[in-house]
PDB file of N, CA and C in Angstrom:
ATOM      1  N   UNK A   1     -21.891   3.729   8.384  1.00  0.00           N
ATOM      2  CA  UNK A   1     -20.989   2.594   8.412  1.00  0.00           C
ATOM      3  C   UNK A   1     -20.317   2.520   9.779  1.00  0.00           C
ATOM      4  N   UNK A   2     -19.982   1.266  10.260  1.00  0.00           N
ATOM      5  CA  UNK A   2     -19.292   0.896  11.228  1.00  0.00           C
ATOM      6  C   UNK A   2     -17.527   1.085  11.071  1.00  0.00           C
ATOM      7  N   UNK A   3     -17.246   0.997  12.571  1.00  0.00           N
ATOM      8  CA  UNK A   3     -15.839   1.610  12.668  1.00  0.00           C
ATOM      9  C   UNK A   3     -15.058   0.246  12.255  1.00  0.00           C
ATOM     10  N   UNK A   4     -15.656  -0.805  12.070  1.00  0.00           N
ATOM     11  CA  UNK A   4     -14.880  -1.745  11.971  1.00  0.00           C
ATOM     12  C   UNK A   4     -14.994  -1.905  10.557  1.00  0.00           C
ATOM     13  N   UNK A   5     -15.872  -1.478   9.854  1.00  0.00           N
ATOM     14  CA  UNK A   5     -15.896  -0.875   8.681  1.00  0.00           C
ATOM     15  C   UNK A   5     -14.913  -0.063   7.507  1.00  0.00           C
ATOM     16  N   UNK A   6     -14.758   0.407   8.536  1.00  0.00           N
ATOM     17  CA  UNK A   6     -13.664   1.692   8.447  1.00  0.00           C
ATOM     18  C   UNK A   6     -12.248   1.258   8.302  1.00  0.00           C
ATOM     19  N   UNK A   7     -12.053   0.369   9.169  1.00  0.00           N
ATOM     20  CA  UNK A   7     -10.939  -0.305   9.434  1.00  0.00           C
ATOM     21  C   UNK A   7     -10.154  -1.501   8.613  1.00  0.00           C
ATOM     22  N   UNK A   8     -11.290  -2.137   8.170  1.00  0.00           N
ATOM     23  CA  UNK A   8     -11.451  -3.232   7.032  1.00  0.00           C
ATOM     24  C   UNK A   8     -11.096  -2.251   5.981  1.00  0.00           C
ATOM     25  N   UNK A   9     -11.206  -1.202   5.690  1.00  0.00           N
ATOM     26  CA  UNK A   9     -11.119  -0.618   3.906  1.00  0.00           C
ATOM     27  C   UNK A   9      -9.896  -0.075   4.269  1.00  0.00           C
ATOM     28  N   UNK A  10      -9.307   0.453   5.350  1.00  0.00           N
ATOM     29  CA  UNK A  10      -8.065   0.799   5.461  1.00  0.00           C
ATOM     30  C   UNK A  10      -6.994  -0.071   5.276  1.00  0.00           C
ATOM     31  N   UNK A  11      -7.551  -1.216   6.037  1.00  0.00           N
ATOM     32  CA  UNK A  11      -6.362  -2.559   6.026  1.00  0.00           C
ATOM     33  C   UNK A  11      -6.374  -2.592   3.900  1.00  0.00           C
ATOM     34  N   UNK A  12      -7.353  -3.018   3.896  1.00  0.00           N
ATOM     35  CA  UNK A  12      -7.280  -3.417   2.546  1.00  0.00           C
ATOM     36  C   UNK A  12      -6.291  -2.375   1.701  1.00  0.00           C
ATOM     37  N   UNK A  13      -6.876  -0.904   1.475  1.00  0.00           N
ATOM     38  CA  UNK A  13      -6.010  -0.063   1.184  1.00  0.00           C
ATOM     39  C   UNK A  13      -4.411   0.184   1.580  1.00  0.00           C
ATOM     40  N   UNK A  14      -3.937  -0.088   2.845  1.00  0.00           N
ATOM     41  CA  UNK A  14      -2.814  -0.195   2.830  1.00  0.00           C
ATOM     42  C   UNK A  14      -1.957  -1.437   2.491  1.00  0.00           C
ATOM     43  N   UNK A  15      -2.677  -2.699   2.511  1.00  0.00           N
ATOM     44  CA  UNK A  15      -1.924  -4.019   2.008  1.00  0.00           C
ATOM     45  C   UNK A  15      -1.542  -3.793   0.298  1.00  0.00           C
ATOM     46  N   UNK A  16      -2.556  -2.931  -0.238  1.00  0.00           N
ATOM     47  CA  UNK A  16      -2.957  -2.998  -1.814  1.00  0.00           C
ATOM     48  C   UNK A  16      -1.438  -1.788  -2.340  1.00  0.00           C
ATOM     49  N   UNK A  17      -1.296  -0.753  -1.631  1.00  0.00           N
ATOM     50  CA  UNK A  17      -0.404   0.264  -1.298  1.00  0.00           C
ATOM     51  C   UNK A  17       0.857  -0.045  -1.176  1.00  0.00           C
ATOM     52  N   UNK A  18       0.901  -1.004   0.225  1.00  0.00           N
ATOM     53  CA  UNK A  18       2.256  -1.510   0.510  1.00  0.00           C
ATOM     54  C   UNK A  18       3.134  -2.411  -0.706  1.00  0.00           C
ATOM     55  N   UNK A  19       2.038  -3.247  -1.513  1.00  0.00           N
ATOM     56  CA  UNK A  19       2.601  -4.077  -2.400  1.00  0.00           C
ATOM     57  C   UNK A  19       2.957  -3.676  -3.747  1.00  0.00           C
ATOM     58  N   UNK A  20       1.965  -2.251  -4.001  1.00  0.00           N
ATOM     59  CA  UNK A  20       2.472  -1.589  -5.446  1.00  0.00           C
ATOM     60  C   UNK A  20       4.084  -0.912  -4.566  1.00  0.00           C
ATOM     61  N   UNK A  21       4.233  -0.384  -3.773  1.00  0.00           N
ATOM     62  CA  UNK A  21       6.040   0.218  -2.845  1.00  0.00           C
ATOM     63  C   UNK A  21       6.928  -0.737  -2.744  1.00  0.00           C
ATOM     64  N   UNK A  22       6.424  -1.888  -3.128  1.00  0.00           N
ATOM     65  CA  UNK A  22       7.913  -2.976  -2.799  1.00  0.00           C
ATOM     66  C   UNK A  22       9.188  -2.811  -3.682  1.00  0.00           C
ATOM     67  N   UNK A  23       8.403  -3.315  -4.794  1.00  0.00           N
ATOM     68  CA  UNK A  23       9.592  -3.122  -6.397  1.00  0.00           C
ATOM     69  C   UNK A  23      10.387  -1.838  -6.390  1.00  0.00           C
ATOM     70  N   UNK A  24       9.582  -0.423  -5.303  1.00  0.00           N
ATOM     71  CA  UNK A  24      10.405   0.571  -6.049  1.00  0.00           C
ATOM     72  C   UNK A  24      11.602   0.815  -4.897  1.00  0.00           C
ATOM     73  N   UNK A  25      12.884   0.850  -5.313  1.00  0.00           N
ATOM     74  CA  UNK A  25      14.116   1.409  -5.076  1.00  0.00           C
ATOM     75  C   UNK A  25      15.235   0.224  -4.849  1.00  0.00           C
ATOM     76  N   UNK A  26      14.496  -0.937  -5.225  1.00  0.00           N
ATOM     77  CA  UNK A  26      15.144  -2.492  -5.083  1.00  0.00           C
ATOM     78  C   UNK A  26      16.276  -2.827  -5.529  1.00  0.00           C
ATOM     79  N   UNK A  27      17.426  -3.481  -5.526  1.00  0.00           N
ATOM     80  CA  UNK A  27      18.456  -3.326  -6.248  1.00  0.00           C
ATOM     81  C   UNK A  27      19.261  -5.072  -6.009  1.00  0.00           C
ATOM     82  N   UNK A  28      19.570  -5.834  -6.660  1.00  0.00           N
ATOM     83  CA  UNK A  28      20.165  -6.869  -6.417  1.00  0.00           C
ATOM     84  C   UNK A  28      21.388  -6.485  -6.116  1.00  0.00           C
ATOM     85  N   UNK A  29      22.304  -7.611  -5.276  1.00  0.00           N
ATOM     86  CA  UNK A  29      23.839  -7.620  -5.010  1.00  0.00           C
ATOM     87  C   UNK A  29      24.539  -7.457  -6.298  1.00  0.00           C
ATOM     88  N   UNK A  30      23.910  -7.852  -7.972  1.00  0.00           N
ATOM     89  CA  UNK A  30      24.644  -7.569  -8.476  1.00  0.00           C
ATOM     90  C   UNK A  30      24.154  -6.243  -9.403  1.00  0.00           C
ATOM     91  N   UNK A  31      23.497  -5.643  -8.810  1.00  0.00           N
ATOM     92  CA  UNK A  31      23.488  -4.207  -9.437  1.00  0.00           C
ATOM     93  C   UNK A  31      24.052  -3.344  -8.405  1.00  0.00           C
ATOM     94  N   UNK A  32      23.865  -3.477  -7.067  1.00  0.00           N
ATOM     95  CA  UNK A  32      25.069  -3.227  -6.071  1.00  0.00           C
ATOM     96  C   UNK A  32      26.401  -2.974  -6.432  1.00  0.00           C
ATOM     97  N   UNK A  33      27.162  -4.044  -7.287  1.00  0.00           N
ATOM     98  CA  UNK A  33      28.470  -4.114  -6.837  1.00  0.00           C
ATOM     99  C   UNK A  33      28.874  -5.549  -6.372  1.00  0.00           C
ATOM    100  N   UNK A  34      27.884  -5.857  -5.391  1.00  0.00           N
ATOM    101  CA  UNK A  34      28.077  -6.824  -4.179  1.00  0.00           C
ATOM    102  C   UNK A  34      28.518  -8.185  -4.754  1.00  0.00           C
ATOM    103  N   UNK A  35      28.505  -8.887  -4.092  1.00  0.00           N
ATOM    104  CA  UNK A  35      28.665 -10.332  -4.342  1.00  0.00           C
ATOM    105  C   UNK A  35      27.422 -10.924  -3.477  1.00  0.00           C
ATOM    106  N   UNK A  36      26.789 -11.829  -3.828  1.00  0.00           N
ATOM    107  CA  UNK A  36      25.551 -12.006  -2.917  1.00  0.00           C
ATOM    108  C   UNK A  36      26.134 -13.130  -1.692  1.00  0.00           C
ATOM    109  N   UNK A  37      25.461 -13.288  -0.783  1.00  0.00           N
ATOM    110  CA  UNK A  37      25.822 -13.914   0.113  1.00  0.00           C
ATOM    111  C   UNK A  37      25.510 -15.298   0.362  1.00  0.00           C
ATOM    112  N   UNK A  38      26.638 -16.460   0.388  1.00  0.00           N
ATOM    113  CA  UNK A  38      26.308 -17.811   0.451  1.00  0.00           C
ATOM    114  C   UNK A  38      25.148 -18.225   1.194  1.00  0.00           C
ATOM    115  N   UNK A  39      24.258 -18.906   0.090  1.00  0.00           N
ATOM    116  CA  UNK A  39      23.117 -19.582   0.481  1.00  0.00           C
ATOM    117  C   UNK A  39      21.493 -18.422   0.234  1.00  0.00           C
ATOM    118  N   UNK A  40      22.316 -17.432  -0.078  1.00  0.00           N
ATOM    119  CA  UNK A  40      21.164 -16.190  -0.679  1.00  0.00           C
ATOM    120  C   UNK A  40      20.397 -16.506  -2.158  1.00  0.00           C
ATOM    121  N   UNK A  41      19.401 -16.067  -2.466  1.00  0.00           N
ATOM    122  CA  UNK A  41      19.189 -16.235  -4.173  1.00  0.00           C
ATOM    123  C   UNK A  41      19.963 -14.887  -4.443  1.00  0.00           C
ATOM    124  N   UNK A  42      20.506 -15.099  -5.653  1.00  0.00           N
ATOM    125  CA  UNK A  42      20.805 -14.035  -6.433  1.00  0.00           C
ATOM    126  C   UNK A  42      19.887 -12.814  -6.586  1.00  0.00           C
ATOM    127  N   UNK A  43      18.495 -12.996  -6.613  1.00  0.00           N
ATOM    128  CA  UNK A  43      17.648 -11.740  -6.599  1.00  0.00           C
ATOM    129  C   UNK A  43      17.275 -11.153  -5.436  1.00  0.00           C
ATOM    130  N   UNK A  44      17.974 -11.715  -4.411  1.00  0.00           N
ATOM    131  CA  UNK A  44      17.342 -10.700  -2.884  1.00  0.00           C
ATOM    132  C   UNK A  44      18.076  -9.495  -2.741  1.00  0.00           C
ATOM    133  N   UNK A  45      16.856  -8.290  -2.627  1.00  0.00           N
ATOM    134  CA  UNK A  45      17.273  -6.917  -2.258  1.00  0.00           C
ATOM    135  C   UNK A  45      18.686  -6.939  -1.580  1.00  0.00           C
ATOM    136  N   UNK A  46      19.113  -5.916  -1.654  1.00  0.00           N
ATOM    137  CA  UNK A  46      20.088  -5.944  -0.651  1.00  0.00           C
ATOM    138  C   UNK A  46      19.646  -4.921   0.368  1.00  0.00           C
ATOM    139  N   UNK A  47      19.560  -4.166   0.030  1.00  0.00           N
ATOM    140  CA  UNK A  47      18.142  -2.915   1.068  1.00  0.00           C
ATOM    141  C   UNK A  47      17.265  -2.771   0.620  1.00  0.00           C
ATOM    142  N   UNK A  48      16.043  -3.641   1.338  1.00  0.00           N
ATOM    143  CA  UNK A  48      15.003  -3.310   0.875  1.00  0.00           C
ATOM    144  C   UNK A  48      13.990  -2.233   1.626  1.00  0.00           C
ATOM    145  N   UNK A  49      14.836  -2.028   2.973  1.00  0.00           N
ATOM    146  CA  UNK A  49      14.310  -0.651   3.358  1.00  0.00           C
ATOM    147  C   UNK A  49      12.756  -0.707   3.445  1.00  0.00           C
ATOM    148  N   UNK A  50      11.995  -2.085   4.292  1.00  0.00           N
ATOM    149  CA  UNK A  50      10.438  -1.835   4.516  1.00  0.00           C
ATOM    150  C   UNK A  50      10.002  -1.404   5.235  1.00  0.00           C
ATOM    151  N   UNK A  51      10.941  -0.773   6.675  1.00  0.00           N
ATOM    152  CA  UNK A  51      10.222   0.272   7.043  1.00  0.00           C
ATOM    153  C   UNK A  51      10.150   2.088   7.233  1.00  0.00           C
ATOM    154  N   UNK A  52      10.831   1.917   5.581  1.00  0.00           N
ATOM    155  CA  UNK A  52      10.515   3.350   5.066  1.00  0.00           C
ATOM    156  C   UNK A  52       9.223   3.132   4.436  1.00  0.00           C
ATOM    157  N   UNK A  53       9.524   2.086   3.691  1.00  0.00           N
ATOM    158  CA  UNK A  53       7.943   1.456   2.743  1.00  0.00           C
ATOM    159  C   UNK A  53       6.711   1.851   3.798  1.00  0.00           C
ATOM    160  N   UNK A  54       6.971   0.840   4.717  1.00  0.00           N
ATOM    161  CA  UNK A  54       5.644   0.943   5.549  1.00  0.00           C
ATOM    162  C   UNK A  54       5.024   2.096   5.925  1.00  0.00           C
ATOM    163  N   UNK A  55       6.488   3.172   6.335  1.00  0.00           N
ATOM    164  CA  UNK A  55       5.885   4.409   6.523  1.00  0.00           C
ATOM    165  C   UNK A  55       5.422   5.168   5.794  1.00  0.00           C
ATOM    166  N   UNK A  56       6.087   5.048   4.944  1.00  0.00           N
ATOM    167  CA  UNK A  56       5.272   5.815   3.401  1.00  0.00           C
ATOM    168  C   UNK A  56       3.728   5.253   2.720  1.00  0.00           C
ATOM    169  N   UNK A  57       3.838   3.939   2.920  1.00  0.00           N
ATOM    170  CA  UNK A  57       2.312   3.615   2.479  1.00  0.00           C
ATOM    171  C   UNK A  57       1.292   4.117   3.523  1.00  0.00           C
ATOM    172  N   UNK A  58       1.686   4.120   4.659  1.00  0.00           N
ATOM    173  CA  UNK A  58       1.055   4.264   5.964  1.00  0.00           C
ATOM    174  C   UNK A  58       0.401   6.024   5.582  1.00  0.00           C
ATOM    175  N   UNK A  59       1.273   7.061   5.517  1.00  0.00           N
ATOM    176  CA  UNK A  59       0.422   8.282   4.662  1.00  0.00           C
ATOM    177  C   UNK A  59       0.016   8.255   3.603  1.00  0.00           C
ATOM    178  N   UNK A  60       0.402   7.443   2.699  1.00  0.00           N
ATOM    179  CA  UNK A  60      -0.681   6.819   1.057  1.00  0.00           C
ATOM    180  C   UNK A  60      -1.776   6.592   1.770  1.00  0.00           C
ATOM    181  N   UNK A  61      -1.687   5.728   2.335  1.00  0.00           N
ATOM    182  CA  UNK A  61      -3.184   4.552   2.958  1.00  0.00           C
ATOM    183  C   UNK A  61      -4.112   5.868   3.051  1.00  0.00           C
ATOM    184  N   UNK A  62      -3.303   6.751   4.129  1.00  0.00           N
ATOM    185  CA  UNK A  62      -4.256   7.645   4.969  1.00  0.00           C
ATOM    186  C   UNK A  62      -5.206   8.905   4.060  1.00  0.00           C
ATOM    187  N   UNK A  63      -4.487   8.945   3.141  1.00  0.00           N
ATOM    188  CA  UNK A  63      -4.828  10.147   2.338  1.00  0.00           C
ATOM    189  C   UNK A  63      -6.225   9.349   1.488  1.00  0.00           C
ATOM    190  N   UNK A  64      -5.806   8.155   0.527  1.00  0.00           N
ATOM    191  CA  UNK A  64      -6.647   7.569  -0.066  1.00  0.00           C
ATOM    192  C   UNK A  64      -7.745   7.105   0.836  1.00  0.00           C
ATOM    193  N   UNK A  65      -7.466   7.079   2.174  1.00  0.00           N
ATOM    194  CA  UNK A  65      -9.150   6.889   2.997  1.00  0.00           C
ATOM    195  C   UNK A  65      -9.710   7.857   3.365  1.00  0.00           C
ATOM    196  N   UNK A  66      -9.165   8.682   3.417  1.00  0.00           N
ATOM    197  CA  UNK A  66      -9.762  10.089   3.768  1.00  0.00           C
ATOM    198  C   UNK A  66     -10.401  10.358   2.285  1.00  0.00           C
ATOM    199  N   UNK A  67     -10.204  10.284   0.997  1.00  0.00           N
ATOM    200  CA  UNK A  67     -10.975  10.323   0.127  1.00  0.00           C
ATOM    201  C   UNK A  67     -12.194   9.338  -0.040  1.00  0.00           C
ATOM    202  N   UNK A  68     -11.699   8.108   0.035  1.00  0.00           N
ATOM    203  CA  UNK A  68     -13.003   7.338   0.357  1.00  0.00           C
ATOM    204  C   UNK A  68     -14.000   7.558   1.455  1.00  0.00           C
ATOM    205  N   UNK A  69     -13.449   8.082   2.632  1.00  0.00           N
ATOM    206  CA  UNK A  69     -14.437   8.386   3.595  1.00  0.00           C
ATOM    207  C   UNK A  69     -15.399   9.511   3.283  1.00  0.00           C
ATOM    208  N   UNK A  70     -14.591  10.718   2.777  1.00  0.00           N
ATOM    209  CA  UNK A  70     -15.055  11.973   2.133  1.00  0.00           C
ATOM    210  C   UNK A  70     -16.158  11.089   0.972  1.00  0.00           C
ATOM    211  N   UNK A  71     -16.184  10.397  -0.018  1.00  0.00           N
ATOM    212  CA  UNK A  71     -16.666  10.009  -0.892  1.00  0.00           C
ATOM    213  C   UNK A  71     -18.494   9.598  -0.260  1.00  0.00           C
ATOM    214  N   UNK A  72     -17.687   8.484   0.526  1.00  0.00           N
ATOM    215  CA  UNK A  72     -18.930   7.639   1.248  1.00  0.00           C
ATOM    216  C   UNK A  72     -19.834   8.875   2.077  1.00  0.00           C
ATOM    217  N   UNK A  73     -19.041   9.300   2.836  1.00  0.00           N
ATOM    218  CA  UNK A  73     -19.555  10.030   3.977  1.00  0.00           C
ATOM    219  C   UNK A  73     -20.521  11.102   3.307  1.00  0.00           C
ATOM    220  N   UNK A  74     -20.256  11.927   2.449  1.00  0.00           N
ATOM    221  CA  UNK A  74     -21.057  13.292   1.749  1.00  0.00           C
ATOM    222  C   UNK A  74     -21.673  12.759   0.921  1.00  0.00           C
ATOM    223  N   UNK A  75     -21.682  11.335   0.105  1.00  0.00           N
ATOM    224  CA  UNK A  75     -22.069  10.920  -0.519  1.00  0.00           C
ATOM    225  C   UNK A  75     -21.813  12.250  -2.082  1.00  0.00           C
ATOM    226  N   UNK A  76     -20.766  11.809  -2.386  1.00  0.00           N
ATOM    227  CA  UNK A  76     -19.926  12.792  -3.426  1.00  0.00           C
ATOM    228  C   UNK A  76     -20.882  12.189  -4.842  1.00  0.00           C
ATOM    229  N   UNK A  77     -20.237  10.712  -4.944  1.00  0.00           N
ATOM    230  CA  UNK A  77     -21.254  10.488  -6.182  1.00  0.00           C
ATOM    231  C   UNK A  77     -22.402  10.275  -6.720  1.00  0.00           C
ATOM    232  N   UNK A  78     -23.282   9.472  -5.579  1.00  0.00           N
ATOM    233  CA  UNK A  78     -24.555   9.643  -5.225  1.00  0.00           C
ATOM    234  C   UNK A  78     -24.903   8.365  -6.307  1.00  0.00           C
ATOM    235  N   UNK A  79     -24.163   7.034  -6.129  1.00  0.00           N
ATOM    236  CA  UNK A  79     -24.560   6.198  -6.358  1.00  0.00           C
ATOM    237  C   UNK A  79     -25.268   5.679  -5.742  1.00  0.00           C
ATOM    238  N   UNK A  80     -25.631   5.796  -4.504  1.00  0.00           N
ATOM    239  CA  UNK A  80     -27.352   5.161  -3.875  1.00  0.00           C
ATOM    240  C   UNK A  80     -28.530   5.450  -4.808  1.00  0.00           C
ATOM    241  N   UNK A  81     -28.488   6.661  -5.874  1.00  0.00           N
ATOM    242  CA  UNK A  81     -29.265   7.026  -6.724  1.00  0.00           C
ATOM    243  C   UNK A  81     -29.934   6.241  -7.624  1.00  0.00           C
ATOM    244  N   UNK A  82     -28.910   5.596  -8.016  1.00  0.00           N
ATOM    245  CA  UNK A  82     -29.334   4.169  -8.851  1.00  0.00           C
ATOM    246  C   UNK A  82     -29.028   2.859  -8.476  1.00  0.00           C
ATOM    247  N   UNK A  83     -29.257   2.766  -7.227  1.00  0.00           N
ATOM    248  CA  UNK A  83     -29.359   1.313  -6.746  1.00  0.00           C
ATOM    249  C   UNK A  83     -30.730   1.058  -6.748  1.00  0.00           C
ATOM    250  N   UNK A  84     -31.432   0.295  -7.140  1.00  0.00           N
ATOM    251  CA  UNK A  84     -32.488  -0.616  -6.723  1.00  0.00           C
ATOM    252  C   UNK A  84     -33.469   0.679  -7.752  1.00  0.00           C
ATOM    253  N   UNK A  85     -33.559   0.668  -8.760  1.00  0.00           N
ATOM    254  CA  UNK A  85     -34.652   1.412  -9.503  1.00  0.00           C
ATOM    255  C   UNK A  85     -35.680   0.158 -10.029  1.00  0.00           C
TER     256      UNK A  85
END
């Protein structure tokens, strides 16, 4: 496989990553305490803290491609086996 290959399953994997990390540690102004701020919706984070997110999916991403690469690369399951019988 190509490096751009490579790159494409990573993107994908970390967009897929980043979006299951959003919901977690979220908190509205009124589970805050807060009062929300004129012209805000009532449901916007008040810290939503995305670039802890990012960094954290960013070693998710990495780990889960390193298994897929490991997968593809050694050919772990050896589904080429039954392609095209």
């Amino acid at each position: 496989m190509s490096i751009a290959t490579h790159l494409m399953v990573y993107g994908i994997i970390w967009w897929l990553v980043f979006f299951m990390a959003l919901p977690f540690g979220v908190r509205t102004p009124e589970e805050a305490g807060e009062t929300p701020e004129k012209g805000s919706a009532e449901s916007a984070p008040v810290r939503p803290r995305l670039w802890l997110k990012a960094g954290v999916t960013t070693l998710v991403a990495g780990v889960l491609w390193g298994v897929y690469y490991a997968v593809a690369a050694y050919d772990l399951l050896g589904f080429r086996d039954y392609v095209g019988t």
